[in-house]
C-alpha atoms as a PDB file:
ATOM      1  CA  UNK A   1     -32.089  -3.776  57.879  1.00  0.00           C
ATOM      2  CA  UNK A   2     -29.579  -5.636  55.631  1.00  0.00           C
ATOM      3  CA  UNK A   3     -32.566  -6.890  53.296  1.00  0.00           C
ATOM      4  CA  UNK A   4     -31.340  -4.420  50.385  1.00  0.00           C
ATOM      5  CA  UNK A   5     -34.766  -3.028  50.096  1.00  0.00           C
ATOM      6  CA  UNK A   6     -33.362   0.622  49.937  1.00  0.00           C
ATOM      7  CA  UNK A   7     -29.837  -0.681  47.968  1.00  0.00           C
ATOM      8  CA  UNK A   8     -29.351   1.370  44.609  1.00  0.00           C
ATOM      9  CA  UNK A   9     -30.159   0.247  41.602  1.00  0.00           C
ATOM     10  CA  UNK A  10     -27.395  -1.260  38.795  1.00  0.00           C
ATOM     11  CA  UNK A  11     -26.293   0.436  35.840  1.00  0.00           C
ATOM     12  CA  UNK A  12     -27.163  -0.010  32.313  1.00  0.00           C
ATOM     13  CA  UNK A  13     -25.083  -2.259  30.085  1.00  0.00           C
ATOM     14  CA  UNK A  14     -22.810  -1.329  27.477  1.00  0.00           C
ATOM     15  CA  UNK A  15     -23.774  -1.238  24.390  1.00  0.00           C
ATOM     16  CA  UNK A  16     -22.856  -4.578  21.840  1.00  0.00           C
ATOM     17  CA  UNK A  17     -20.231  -4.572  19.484  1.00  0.00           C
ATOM     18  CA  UNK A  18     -20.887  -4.838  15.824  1.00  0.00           C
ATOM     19  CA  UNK A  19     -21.302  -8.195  13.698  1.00  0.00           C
ATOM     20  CA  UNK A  20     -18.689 -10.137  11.944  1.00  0.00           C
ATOM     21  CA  UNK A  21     -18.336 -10.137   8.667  1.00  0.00           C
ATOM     22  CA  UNK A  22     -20.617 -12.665   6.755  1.00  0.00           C
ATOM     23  CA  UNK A  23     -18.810 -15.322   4.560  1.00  0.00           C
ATOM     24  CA  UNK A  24     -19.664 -16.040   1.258  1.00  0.00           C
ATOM     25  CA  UNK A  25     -22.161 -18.256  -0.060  1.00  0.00           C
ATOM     26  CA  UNK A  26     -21.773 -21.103  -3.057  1.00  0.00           C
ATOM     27  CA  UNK A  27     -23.231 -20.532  -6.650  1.00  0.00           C
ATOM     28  CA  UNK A  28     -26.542 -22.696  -7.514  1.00  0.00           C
ATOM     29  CA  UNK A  29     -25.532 -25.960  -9.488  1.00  0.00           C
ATOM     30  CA  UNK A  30     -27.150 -27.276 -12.742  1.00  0.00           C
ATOM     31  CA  UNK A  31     -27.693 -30.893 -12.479  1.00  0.00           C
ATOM     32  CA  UNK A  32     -29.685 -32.695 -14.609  1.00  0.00           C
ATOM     33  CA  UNK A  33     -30.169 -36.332 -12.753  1.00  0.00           C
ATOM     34  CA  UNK A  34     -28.725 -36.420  -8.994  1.00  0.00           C
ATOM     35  CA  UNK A  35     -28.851 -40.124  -7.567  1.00  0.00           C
ATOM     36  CA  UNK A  36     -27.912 -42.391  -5.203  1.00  0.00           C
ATOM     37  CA  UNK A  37     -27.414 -46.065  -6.727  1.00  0.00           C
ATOM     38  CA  UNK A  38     -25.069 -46.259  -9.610  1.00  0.00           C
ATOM     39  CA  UNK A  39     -26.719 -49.756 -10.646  1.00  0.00           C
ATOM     40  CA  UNK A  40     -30.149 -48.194 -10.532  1.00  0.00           C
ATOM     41  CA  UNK A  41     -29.195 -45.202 -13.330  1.00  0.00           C
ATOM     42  CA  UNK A  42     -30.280 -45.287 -16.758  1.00  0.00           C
ATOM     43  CA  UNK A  43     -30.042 -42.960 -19.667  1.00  0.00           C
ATOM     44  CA  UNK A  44     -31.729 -44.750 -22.640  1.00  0.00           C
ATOM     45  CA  UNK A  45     -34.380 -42.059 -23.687  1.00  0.00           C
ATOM     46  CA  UNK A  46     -33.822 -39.345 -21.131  1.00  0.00           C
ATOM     47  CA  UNK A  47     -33.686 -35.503 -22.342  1.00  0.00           C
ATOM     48  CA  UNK A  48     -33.141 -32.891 -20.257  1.00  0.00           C
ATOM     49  CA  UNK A  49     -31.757 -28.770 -20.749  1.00  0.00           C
ATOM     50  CA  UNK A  50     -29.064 -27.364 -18.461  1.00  0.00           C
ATOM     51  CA  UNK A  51     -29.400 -24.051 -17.238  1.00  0.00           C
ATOM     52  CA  UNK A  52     -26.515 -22.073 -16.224  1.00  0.00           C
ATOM     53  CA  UNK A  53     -24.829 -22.486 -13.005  1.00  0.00           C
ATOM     54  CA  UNK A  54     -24.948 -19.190 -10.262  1.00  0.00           C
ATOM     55  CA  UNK A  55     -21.822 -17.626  -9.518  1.00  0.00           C
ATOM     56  CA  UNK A  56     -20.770 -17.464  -5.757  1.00  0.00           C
ATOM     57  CA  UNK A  57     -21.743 -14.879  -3.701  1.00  0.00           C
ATOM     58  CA  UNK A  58     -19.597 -11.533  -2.647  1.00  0.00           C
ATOM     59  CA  UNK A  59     -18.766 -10.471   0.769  1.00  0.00           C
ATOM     60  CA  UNK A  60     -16.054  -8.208   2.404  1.00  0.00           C
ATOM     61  CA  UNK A  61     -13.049  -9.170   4.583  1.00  0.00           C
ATOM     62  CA  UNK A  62     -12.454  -7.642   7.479  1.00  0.00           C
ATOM     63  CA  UNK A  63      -9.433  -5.396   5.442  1.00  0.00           C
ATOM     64  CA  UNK A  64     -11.294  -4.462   3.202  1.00  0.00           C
ATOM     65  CA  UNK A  65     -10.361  -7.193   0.183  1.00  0.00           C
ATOM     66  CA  UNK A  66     -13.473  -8.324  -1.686  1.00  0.00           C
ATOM     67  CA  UNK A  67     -13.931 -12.220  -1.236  1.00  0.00           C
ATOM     68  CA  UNK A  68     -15.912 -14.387  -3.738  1.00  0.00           C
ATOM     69  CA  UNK A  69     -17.567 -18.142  -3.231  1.00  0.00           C
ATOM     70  CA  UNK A  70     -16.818 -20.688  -5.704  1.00  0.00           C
ATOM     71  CA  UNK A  71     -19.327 -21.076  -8.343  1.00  0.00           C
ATOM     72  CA  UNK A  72     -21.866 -23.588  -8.678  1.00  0.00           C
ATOM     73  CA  UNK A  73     -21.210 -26.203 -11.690  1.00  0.00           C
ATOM     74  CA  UNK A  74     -22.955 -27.779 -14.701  1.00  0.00           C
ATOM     75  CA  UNK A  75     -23.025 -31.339 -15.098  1.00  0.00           C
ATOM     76  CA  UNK A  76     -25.140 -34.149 -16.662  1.00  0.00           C
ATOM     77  CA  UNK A  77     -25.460 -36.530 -13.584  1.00  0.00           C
ATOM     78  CA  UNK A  78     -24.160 -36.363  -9.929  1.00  0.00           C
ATOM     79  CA  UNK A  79     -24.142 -39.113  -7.300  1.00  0.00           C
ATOM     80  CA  UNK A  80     -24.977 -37.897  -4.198  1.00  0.00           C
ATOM     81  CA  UNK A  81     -22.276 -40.031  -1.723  1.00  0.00           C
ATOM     82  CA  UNK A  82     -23.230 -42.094   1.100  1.00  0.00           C
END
């Protein structure tokens, strides 16, 4: 008799709260040669055309205050670190 064969059933759960706020994202860089080994870099005859950087993304604080993401940058080279 105490099998719970004729128990009730639960209840349904509440429902979920709402998201967080998303944070924002980093603007797009413009590089024109990214690397790795200093020694193995050379410019002799290389052209290339930068393109603008993207500016960082938008989102919303939690008050209410806009929030912006840094920017991405421009630059000729960039060595990737180790």
């Amino acid at each position: 008799m105490g099998d719970g064969t004729w128990s009730c059933c639960a209840g349904n759960g509440g429902l979920g709260g709402d998201g967080g706020y998303g944070g924002t994202g980093r603007g797009g860089d413009s590089i024109g040669i990214a690397y790795l080994d200093g020694d193995q870099l050379t410019l002799e005859c290389v052209k290339f055309k930068l393109g603008p950087p993207v500016k960082g993304g938008i989102s919303w604080n939690h008050d209410g205050s806009m929030a912006t993401g840094e920017d991405g940058i421009v630059v000729d080279t960039l060595r990737f670190p180790e």
